[in-house]
C-alpha atoms as a PDB file:
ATOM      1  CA  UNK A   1       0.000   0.000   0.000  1.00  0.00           C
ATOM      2  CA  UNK A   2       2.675   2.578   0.735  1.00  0.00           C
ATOM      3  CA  UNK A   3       5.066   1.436  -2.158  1.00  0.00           C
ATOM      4  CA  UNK A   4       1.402   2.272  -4.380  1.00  0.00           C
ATOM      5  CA  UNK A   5       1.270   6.262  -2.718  1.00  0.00           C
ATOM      6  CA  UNK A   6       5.482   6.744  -2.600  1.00  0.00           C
ATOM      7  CA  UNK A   7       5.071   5.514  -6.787  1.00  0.00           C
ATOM      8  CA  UNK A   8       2.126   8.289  -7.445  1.00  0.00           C
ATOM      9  CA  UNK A   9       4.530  11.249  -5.688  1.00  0.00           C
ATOM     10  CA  UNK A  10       6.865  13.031  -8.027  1.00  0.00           C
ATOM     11  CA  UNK A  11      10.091  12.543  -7.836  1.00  0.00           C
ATOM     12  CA  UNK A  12      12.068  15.544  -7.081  1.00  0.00           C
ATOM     13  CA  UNK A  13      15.085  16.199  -8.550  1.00  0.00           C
ATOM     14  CA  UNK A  14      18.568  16.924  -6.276  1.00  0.00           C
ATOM     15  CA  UNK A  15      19.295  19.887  -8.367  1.00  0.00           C
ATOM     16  CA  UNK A  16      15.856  21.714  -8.068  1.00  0.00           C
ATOM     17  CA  UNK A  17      15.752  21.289  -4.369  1.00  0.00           C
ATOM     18  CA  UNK A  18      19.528  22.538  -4.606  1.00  0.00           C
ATOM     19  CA  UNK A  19      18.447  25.293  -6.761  1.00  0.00           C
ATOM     20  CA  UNK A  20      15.519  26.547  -4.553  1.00  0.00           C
ATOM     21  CA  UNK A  21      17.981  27.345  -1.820  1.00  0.00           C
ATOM     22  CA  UNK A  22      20.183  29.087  -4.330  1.00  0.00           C
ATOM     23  CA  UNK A  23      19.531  33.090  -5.122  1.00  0.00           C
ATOM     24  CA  UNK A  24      18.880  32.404  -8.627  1.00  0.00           C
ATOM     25  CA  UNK A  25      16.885  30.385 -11.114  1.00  0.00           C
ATOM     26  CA  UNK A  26      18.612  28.374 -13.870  1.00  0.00           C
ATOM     27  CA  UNK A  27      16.957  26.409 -17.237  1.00  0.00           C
ATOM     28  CA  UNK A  28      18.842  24.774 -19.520  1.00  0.00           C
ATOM     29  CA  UNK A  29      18.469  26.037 -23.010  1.00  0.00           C
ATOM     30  CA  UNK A  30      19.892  26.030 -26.686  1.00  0.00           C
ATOM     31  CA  UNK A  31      21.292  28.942 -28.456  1.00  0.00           C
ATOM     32  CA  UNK A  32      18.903  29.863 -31.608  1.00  0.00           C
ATOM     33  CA  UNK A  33      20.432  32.948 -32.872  1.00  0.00           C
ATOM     34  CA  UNK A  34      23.211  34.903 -32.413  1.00  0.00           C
ATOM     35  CA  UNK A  35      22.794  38.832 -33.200  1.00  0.00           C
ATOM     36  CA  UNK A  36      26.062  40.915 -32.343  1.00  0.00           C
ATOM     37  CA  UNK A  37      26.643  40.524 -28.846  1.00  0.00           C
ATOM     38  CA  UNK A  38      23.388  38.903 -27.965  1.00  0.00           C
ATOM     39  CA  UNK A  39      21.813  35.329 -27.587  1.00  0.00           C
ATOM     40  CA  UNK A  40      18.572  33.836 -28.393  1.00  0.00           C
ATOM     41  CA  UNK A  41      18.447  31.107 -26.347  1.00  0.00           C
ATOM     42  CA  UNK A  42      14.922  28.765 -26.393  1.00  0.00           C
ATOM     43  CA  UNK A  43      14.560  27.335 -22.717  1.00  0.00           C
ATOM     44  CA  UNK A  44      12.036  24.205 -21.995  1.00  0.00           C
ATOM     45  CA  UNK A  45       9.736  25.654 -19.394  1.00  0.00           C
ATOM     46  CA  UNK A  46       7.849  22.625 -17.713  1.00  0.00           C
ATOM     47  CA  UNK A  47       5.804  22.576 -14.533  1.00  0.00           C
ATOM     48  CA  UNK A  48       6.204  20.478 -11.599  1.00  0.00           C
ATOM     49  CA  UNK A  49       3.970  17.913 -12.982  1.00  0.00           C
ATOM     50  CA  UNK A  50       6.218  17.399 -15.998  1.00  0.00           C
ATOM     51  CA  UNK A  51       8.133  15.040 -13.448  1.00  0.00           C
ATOM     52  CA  UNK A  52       4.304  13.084 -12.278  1.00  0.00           C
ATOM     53  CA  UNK A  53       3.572   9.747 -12.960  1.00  0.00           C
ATOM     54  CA  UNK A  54       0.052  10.171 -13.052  1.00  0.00           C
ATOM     55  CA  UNK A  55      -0.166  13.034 -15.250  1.00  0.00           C
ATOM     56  CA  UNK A  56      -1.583  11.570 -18.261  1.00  0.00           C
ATOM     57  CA  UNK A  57      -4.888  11.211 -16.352  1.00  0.00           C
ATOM     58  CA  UNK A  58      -4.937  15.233 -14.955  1.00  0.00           C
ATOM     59  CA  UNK A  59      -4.866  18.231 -17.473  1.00  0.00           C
ATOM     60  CA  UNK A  60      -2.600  20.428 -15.086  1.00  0.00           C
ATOM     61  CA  UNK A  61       0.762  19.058 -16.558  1.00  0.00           C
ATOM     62  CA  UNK A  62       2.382  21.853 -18.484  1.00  0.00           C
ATOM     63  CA  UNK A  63       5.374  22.594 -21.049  1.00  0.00           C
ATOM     64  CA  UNK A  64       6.569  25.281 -22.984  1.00  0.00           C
ATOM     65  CA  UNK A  65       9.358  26.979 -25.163  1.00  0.00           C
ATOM     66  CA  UNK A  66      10.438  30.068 -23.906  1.00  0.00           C
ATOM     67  CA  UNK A  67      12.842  32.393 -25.757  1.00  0.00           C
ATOM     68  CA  UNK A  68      14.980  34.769 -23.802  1.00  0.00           C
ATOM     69  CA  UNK A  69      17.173  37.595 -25.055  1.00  0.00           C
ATOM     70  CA  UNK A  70      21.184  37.238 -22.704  1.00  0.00           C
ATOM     71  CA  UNK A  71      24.539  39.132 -23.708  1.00  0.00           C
ATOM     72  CA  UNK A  72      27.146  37.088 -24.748  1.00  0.00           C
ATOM     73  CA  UNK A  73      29.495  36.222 -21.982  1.00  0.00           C
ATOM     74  CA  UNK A  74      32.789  38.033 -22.708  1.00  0.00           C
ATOM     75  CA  UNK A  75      34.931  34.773 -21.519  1.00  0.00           C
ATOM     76  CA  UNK A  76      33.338  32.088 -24.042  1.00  0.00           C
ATOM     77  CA  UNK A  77      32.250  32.037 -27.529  1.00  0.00           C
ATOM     78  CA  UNK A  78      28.975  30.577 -28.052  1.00  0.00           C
ATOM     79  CA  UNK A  79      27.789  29.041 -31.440  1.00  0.00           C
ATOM     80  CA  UNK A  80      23.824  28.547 -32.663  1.00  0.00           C
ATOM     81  CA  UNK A  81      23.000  24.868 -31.031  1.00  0.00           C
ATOM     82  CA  UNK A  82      25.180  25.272 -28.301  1.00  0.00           C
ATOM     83  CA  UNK A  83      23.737  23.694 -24.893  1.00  0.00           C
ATOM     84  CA  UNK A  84      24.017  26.368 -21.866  1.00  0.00           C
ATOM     85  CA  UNK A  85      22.480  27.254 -18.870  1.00  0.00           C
ATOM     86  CA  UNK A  86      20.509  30.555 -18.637  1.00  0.00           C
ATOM     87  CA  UNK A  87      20.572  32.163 -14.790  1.00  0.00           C
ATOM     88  CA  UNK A  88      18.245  34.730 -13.874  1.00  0.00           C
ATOM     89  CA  UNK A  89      18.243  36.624  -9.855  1.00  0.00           C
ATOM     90  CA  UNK A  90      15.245  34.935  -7.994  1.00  0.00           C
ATOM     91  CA  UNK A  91      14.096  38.372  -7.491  1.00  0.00           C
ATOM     92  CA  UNK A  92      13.409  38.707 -10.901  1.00  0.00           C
ATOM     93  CA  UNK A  93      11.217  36.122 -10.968  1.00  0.00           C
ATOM     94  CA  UNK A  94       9.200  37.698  -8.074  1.00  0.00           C
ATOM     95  CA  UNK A  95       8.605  41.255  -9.650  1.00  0.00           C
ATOM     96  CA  UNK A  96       7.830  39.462 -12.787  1.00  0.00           C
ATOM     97  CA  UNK A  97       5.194  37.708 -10.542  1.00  0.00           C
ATOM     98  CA  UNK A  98       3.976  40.402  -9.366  1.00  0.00           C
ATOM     99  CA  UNK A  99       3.811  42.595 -12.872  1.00  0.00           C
ATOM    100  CA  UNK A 100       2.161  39.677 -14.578  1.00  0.00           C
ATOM    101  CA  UNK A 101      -0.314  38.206 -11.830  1.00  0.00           C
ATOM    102  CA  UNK A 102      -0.942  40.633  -8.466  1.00  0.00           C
ATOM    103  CA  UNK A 103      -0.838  44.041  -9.474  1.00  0.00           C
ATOM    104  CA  UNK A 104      -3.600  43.205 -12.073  1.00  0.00           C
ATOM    105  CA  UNK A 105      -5.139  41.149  -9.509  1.00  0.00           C
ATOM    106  CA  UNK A 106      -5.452  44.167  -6.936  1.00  0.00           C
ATOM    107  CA  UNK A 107      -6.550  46.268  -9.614  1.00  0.00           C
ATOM    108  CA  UNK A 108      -9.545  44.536 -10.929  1.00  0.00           C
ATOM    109  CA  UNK A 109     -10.838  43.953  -7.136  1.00  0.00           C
ATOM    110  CA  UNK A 110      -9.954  47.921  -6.405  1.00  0.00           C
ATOM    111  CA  UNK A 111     -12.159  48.523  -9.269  1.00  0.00           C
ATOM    112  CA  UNK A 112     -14.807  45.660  -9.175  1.00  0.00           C
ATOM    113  CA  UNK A 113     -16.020  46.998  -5.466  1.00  0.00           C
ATOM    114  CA  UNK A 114     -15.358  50.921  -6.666  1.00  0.00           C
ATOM    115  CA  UNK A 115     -18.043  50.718  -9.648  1.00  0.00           C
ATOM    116  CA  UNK A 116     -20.156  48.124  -7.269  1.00  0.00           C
ATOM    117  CA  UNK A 117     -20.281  50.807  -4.625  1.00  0.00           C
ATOM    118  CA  UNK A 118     -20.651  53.814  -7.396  1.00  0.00           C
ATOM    119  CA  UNK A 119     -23.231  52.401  -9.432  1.00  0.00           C
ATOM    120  CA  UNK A 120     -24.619  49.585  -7.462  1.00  0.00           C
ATOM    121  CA  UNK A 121     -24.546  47.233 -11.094  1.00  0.00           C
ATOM    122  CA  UNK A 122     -22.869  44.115 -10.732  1.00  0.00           C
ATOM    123  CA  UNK A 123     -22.610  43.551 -14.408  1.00  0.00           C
ATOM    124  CA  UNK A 124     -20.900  47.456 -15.156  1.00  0.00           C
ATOM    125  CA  UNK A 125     -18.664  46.729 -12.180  1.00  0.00           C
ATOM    126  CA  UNK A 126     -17.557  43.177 -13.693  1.00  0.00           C
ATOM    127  CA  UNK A 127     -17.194  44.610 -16.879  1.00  0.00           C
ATOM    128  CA  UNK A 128     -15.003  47.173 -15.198  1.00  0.00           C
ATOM    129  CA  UNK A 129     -12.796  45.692 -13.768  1.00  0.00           C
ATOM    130  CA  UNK A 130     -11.984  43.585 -16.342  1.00  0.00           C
ATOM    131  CA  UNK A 131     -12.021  46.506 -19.170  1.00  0.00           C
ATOM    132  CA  UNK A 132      -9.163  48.115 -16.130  1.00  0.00           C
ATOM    133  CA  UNK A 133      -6.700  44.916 -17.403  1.00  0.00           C
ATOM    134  CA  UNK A 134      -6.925  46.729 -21.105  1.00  0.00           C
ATOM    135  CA  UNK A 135      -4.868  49.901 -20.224  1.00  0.00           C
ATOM    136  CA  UNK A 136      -2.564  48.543 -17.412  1.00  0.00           C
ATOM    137  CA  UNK A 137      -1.409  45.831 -19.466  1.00  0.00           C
ATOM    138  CA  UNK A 138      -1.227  48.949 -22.748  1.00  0.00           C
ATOM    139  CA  UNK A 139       1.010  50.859 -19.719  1.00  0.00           C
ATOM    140  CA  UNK A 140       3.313  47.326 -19.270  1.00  0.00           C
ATOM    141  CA  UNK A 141       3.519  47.259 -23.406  1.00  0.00           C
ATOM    142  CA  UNK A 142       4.665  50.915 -23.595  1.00  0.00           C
ATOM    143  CA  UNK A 143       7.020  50.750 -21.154  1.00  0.00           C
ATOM    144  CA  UNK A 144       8.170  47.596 -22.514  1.00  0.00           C
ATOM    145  CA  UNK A 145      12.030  48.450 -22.646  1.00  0.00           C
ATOM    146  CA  UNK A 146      12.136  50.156 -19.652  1.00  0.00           C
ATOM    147  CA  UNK A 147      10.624  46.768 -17.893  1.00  0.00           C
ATOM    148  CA  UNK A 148      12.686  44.602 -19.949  1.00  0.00           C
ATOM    149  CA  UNK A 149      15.977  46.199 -18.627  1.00  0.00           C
ATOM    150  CA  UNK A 150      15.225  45.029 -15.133  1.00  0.00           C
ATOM    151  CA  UNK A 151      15.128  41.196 -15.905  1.00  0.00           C
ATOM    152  CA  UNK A 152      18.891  40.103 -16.903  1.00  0.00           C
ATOM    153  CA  UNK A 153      19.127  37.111 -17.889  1.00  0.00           C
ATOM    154  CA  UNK A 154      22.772  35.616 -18.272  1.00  0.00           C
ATOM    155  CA  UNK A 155      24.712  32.592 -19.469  1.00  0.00           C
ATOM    156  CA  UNK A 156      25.869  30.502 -16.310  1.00  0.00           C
ATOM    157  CA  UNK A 157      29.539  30.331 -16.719  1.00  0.00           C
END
């Protein structure tokens, strides 16, 4: 009976638990293109449940090909299809969290009880708060760059 449960738990990998007490977060990727001084590299995002036995029979199980922009490191020369490992500060990944998921988050409730109180229509303050995603996530577009600049990603030497 226990050998059954300990089968159906993922199996965690030394590295990841390694990495989670490290300040930074690493994928492995490829190199796709090479412009001047800068990398494409396509990383294999993949959830937890990647790793699950059982996943086959739930619809959470997730993977995806990311592309990230890194400088060339100024110690190695790097060729399209060479294997590397991208590193990004941990505290990236938490304001990019936050940009992508909570701020919008707080925003739609802020407005969704605002236009309930105002107007006292459920349906105009739904609509709301959803039309309030259009122009914050305009704001994040426009100041694209500017965001970009504070995620740096580099090549783990």
């Amino acid at each position: 009976m226990i050998k059954e449960k300990i089968g159906v738990v993922k199996s965690i990998n030394l590295q990841q638990i390694y990495g989670m007490m490290q300040k930074t977060i690493a994928h492995s990727g490829v190199v796709t293109s090479i412009k001047g001084k800068q990398l494409e590299v396509t990383i294999l995002s993949q959830s937890a449940c990647v790793s699950c036995q059982v996943k086959g029979a739930c619809s959470v199980s997730d993977v995806a090909e990311k592309i990230v922009e890194v400088d060339m490191p100024p110690s190695r020369q790097l060729a399209v299809g060479d294997h590397v490992t991208v590193v990004m500060d941990r505290s990236g990944g938490l304001r990019a969290v936050m940009l992508g998921y909570f701020y919008p988050f707080i925003l739609m409730i802020l407005v969704l009880f605002t236009m309930h109180a105002l107007t006292g229509n459920e349906g105009l303050a739904g609509l709301s708060a959803i039309g309030s995603l259009v122009p914050y996530y305009l704001l994040l577009h426009v100041f694209n760059h500017r965001i970009k600049s504070k995620f740096q990603f580099r090549i783990k030497e």
